[in-house]
PDB file of N, CA and C in Angstrom:
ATOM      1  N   UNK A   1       7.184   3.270  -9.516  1.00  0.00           N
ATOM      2  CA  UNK A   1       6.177   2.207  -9.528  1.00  0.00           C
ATOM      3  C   UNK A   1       5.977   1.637  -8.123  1.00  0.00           C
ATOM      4  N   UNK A   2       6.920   1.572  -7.731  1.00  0.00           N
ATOM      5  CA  UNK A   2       7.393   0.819  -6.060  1.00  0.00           C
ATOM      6  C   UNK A   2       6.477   2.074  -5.000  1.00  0.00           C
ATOM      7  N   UNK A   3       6.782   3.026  -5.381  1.00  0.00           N
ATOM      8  CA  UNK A   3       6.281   4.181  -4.438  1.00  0.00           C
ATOM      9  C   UNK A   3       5.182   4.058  -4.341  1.00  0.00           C
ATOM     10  N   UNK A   4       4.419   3.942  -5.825  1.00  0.00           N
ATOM     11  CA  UNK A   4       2.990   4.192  -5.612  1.00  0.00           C
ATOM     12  C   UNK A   4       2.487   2.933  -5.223  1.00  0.00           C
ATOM     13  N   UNK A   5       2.593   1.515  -5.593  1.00  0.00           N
ATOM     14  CA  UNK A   5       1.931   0.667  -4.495  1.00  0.00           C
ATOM     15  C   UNK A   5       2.034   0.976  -3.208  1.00  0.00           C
ATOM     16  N   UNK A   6       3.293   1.421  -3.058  1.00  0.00           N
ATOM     17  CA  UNK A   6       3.470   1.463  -0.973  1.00  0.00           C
ATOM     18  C   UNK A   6       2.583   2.553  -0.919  1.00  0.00           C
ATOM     19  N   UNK A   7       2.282   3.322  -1.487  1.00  0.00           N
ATOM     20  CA  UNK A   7       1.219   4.673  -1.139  1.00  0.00           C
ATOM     21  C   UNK A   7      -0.063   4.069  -1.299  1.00  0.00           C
ATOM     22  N   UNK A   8      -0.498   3.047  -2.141  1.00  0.00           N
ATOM     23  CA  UNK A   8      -1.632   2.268  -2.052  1.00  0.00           C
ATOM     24  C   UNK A   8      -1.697   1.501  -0.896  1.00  0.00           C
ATOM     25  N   UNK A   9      -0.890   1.020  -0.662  1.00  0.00           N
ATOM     26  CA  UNK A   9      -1.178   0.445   0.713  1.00  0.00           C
ATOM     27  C   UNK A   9      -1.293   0.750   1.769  1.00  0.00           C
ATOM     28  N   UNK A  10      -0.390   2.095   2.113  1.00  0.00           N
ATOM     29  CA  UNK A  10      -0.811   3.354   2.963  1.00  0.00           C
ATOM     30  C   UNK A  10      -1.888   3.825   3.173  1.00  0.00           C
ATOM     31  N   UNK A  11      -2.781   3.892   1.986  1.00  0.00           N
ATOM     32  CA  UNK A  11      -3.971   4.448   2.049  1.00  0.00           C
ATOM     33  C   UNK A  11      -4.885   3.265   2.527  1.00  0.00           C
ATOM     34  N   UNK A  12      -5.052   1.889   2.322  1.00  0.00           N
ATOM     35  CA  UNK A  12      -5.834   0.509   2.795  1.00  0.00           C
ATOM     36  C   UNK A  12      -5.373   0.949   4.524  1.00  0.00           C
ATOM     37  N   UNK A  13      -4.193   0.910   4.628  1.00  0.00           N
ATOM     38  CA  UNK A  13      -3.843   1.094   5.955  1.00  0.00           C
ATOM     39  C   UNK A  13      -4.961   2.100   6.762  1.00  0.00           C
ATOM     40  N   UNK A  14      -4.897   3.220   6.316  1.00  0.00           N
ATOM     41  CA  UNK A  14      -5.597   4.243   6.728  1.00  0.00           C
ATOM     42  C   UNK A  14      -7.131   4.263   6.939  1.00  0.00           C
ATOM     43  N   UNK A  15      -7.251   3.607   5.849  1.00  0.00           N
ATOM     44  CA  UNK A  15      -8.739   3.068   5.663  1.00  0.00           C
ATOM     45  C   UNK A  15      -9.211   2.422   6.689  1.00  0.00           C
ATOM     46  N   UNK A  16      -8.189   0.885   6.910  1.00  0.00           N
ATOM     47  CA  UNK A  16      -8.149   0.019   7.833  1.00  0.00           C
ATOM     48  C   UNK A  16      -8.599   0.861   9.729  1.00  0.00           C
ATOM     49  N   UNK A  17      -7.750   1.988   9.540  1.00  0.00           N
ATOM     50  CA  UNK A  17      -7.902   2.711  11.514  1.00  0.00           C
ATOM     51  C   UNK A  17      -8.920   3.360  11.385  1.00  0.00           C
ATOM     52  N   UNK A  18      -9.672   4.125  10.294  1.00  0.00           N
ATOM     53  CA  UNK A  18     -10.833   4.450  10.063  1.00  0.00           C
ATOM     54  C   UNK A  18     -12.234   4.053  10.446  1.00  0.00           C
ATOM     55  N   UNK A  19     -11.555   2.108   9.703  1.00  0.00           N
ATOM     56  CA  UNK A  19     -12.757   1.121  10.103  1.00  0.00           C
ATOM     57  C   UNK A  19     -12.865   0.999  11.863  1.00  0.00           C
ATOM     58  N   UNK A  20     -11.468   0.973  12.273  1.00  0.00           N
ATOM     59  CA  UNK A  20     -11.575   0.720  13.741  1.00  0.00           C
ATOM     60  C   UNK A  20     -11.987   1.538  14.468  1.00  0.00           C
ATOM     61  N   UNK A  21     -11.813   2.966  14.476  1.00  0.00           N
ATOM     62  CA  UNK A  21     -12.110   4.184  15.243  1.00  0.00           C
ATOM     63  C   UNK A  21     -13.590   3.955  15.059  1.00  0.00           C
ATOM     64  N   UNK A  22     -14.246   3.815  13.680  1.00  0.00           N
ATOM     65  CA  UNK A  22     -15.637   3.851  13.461  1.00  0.00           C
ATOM     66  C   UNK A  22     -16.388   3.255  14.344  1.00  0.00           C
ATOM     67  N   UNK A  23     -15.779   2.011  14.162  1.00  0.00           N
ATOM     68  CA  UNK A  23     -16.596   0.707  15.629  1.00  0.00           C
ATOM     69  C   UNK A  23     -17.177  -0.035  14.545  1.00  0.00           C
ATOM     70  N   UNK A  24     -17.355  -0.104  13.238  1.00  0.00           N
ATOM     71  CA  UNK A  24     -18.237  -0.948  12.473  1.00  0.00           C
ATOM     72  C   UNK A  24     -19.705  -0.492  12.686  1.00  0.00           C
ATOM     73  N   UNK A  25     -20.176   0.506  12.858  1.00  0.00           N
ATOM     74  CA  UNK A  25     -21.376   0.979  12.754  1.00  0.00           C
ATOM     75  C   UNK A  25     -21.913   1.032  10.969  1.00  0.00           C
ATOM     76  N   UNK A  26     -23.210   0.876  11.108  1.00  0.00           N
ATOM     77  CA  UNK A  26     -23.933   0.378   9.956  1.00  0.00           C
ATOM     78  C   UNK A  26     -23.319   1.036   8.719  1.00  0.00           C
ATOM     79  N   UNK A  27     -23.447   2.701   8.775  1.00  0.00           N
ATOM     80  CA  UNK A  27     -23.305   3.424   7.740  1.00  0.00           C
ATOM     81  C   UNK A  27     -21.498   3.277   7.393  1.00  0.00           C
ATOM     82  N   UNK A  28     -20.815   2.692   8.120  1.00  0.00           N
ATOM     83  CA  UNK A  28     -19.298   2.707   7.828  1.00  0.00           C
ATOM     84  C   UNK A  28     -18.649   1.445   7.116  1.00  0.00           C
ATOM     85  N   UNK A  29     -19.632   0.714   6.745  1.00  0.00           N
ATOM     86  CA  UNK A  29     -19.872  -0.686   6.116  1.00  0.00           C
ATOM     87  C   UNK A  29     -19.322   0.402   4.714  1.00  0.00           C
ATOM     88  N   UNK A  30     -20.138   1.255   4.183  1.00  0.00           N
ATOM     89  CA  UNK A  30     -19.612   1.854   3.153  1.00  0.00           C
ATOM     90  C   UNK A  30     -18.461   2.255   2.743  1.00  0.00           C
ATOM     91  N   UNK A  31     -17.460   2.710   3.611  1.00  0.00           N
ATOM     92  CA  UNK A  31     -16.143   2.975   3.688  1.00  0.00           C
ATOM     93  C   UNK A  31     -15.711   1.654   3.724  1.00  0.00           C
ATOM     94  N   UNK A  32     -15.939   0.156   4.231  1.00  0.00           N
ATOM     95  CA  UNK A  32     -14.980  -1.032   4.012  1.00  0.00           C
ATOM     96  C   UNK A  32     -15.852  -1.443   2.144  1.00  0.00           C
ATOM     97  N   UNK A  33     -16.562  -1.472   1.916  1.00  0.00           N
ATOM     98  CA  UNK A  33     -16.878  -1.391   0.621  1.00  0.00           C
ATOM     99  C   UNK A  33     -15.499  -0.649  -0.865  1.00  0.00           C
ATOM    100  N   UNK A  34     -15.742   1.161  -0.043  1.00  0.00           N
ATOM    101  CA  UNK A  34     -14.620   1.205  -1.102  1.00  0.00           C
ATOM    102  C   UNK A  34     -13.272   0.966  -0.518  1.00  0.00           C
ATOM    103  N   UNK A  35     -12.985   0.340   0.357  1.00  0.00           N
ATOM    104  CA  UNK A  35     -11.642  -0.172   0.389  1.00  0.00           C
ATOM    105  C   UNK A  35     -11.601  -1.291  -0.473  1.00  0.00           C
ATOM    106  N   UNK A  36     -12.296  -2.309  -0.546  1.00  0.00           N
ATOM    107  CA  UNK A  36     -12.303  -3.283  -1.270  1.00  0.00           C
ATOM    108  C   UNK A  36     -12.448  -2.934  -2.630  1.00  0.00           C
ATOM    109  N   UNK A  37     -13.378  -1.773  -3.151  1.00  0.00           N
ATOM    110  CA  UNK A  37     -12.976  -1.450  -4.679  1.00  0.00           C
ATOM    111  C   UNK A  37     -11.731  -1.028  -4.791  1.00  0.00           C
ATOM    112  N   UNK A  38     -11.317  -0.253  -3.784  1.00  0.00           N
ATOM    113  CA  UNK A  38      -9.600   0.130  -4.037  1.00  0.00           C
ATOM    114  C   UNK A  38      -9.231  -1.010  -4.344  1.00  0.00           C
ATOM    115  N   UNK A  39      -9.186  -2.112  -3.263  1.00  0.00           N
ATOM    116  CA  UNK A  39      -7.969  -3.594  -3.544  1.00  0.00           C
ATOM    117  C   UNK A  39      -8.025  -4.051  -5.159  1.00  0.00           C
ATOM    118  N   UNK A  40      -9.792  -4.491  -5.460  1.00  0.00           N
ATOM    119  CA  UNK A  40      -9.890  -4.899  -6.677  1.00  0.00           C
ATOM    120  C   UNK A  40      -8.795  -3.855  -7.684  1.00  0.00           C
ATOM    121  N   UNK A  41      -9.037  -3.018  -7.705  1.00  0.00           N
ATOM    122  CA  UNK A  41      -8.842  -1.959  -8.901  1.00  0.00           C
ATOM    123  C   UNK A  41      -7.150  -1.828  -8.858  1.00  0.00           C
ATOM    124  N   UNK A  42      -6.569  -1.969  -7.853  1.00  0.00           N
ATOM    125  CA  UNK A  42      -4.997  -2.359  -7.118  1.00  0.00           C
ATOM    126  C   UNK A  42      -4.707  -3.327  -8.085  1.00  0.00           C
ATOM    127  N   UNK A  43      -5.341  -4.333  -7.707  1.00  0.00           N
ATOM    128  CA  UNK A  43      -5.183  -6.117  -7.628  1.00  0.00           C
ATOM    129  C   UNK A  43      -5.093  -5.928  -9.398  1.00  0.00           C
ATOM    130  N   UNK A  44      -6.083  -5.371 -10.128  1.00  0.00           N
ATOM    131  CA  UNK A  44      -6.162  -5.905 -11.593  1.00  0.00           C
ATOM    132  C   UNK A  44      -4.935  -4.597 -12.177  1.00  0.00           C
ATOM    133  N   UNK A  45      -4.412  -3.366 -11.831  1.00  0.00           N
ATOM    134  CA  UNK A  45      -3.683  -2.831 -12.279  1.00  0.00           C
ATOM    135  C   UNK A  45      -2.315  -3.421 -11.865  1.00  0.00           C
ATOM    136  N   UNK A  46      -1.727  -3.725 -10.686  1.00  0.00           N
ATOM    137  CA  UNK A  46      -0.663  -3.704  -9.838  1.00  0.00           C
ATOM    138  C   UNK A  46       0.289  -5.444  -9.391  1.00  0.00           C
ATOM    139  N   UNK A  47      -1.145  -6.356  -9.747  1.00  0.00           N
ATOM    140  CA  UNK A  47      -0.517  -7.484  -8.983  1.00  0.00           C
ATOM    141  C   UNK A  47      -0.871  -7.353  -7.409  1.00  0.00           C
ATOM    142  N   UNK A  48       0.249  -8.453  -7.038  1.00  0.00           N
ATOM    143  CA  UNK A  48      -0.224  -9.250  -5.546  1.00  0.00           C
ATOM    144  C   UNK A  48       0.385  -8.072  -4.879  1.00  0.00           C
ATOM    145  N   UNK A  49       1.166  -7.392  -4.896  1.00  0.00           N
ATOM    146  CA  UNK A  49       1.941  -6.140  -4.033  1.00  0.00           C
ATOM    147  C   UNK A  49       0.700  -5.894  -3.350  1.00  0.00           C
ATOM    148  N   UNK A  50      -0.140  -5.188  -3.802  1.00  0.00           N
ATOM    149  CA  UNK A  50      -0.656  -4.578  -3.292  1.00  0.00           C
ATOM    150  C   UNK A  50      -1.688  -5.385  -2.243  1.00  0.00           C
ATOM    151  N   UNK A  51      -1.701  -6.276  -2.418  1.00  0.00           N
ATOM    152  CA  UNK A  51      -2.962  -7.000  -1.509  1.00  0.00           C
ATOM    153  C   UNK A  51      -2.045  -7.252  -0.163  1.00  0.00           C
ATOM    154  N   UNK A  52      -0.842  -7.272  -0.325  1.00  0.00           N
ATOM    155  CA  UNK A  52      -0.388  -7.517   1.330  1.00  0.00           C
ATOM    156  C   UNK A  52      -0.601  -6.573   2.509  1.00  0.00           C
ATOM    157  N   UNK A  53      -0.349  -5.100   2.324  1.00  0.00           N
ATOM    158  CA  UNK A  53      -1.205  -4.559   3.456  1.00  0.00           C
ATOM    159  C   UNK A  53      -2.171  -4.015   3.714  1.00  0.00           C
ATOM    160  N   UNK A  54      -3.455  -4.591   2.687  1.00  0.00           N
ATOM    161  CA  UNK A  54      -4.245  -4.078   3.552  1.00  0.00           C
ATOM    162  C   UNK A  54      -4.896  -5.540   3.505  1.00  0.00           C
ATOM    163  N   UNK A  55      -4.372  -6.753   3.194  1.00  0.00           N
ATOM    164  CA  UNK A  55      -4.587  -7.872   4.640  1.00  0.00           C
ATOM    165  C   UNK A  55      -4.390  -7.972   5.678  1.00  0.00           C
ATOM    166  N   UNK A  56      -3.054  -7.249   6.068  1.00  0.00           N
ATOM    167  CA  UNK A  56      -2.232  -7.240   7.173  1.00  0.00           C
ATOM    168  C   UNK A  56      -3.320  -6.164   8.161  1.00  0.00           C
ATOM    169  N   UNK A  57      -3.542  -5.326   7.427  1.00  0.00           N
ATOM    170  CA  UNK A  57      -4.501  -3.910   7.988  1.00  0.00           C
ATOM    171  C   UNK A  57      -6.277  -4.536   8.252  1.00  0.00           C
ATOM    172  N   UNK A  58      -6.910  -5.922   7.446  1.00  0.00           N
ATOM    173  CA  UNK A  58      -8.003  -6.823   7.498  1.00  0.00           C
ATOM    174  C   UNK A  58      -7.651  -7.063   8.690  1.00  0.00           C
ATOM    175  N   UNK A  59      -6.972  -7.871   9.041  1.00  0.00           N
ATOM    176  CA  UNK A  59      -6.239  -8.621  10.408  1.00  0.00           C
ATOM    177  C   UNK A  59      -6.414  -8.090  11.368  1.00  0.00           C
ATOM    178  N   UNK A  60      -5.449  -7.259  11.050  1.00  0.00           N
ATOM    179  CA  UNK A  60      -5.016  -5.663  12.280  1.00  0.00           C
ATOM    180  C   UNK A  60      -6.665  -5.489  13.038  1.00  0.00           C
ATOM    181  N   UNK A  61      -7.636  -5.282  11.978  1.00  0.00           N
ATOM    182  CA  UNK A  61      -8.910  -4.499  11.936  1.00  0.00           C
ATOM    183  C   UNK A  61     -10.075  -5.453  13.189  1.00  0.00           C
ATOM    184  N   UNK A  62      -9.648  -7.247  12.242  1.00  0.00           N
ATOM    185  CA  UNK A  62     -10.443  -7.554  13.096  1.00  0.00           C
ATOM    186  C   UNK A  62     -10.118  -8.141  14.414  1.00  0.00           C
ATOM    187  N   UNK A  63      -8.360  -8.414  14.490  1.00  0.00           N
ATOM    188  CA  UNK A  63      -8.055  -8.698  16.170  1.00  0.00           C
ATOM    189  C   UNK A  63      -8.325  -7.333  16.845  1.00  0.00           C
ATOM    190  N   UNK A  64      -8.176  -6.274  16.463  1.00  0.00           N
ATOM    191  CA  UNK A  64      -8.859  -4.818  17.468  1.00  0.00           C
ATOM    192  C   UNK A  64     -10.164  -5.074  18.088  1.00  0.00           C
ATOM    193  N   UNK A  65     -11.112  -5.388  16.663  1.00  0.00           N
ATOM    194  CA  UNK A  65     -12.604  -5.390  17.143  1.00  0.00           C
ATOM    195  C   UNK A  65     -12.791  -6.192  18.065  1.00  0.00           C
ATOM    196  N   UNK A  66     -12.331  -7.742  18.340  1.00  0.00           N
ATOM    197  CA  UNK A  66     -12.777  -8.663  18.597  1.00  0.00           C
ATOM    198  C   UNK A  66     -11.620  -8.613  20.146  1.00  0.00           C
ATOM    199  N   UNK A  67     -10.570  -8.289  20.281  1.00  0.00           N
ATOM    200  CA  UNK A  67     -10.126  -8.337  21.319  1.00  0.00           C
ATOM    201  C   UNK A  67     -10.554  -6.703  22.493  1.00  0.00           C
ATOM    202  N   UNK A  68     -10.760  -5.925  21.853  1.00  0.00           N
ATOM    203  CA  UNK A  68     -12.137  -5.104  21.885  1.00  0.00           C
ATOM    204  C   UNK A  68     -13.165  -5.340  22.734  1.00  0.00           C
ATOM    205  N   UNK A  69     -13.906  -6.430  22.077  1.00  0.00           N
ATOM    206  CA  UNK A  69     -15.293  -6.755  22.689  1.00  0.00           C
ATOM    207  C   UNK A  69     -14.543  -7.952  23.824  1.00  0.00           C
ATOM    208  N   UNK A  70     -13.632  -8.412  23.559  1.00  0.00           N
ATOM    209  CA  UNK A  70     -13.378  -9.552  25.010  1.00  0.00           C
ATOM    210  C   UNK A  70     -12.986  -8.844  25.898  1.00  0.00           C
ATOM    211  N   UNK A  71     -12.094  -7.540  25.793  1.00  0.00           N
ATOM    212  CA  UNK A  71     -12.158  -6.326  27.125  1.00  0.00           C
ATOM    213  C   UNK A  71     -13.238  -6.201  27.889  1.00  0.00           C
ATOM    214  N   UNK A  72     -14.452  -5.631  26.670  1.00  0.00           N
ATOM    215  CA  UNK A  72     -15.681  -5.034  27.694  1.00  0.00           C
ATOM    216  C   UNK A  72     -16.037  -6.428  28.345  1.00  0.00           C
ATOM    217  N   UNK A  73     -15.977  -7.734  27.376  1.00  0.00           N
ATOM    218  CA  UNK A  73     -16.951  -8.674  28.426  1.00  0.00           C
ATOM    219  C   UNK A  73     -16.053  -8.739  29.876  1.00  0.00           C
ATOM    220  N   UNK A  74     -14.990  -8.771  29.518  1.00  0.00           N
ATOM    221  CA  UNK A  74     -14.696  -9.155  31.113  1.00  0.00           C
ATOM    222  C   UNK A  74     -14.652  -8.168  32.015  1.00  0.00           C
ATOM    223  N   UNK A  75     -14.631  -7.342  31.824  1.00  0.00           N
ATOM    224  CA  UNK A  75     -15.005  -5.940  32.348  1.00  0.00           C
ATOM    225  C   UNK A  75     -16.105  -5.699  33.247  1.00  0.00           C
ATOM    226  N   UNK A  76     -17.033  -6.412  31.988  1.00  0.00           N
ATOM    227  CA  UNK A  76     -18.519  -6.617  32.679  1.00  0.00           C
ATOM    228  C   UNK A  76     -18.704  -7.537  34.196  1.00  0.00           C
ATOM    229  N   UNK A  77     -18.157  -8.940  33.338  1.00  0.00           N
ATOM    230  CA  UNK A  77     -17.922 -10.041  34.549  1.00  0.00           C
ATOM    231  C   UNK A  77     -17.489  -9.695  35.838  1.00  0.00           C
ATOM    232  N   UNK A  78     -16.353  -9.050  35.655  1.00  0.00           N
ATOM    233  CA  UNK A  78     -15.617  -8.731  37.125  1.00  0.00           C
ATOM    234  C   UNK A  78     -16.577  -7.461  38.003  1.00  0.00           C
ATOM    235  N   UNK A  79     -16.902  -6.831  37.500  1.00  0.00           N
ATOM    236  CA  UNK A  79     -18.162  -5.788  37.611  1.00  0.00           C
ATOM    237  C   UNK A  79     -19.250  -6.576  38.311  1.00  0.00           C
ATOM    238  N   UNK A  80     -19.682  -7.799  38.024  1.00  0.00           N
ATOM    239  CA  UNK A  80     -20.708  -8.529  38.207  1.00  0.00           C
ATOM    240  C   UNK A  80     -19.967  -9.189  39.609  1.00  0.00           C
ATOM    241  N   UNK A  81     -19.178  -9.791  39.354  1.00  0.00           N
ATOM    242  CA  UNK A  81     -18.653 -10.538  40.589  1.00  0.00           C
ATOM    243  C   UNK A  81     -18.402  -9.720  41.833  1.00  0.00           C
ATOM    244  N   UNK A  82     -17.634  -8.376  41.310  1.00  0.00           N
ATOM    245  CA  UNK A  82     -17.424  -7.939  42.322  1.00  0.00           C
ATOM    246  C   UNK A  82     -18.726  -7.667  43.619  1.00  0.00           C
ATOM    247  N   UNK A  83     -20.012  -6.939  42.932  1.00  0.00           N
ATOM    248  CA  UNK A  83     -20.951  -6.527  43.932  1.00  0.00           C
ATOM    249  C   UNK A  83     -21.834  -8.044  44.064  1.00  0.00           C
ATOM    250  N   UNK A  84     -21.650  -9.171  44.125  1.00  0.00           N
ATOM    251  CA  UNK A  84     -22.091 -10.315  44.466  1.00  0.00           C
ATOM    252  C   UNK A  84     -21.935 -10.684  45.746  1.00  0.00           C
ATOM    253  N   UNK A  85     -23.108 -11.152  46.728  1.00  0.00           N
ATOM    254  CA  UNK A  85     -23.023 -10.791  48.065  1.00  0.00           C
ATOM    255  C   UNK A  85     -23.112 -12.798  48.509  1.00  0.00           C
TER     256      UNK A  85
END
């Protein structure tokens, strides 16, 4: 019983680097869709087990994206500053 939640959550996990590699491009909205039918369908067979990692893997997903995009901006900035005469 124990196995197969942790293999459910393995798979949210997986899901989760999927979403990140993707970049959140339009058509990959569909893949975080059935992750979330996975959770539901988890959640009403399994209990709370299962919702802990792929919150942890939610998290994971969106400090990537978002610390991500604060890379390129400053990236940009210093780019900008540098050829400033």
């Amino acid at each position: 019983m124990h196995v197969f939640v942790y293999s459910v959550g393995a798979l949210y996990v997986i899901l989760a680097l999927k979403l990140i590699s993707a970049g959140f491009k339009t058509k990959d909205y569909i893949l975080f869709v059935y992750a979330w039918i996975l959770l539901i369908a988890s959640y009403y067979a399994y209990g709370l087990i299962s919702w802990i990692p792929l919150l942890a893997a939610i998290l994971l997903n969106v400090g990537i994206h978002y610390s991500a995009n604060f890379q390129e901006k400053m990236i940009k900035e210093s780019n900008r500053s540098r050829y400033k005469f």
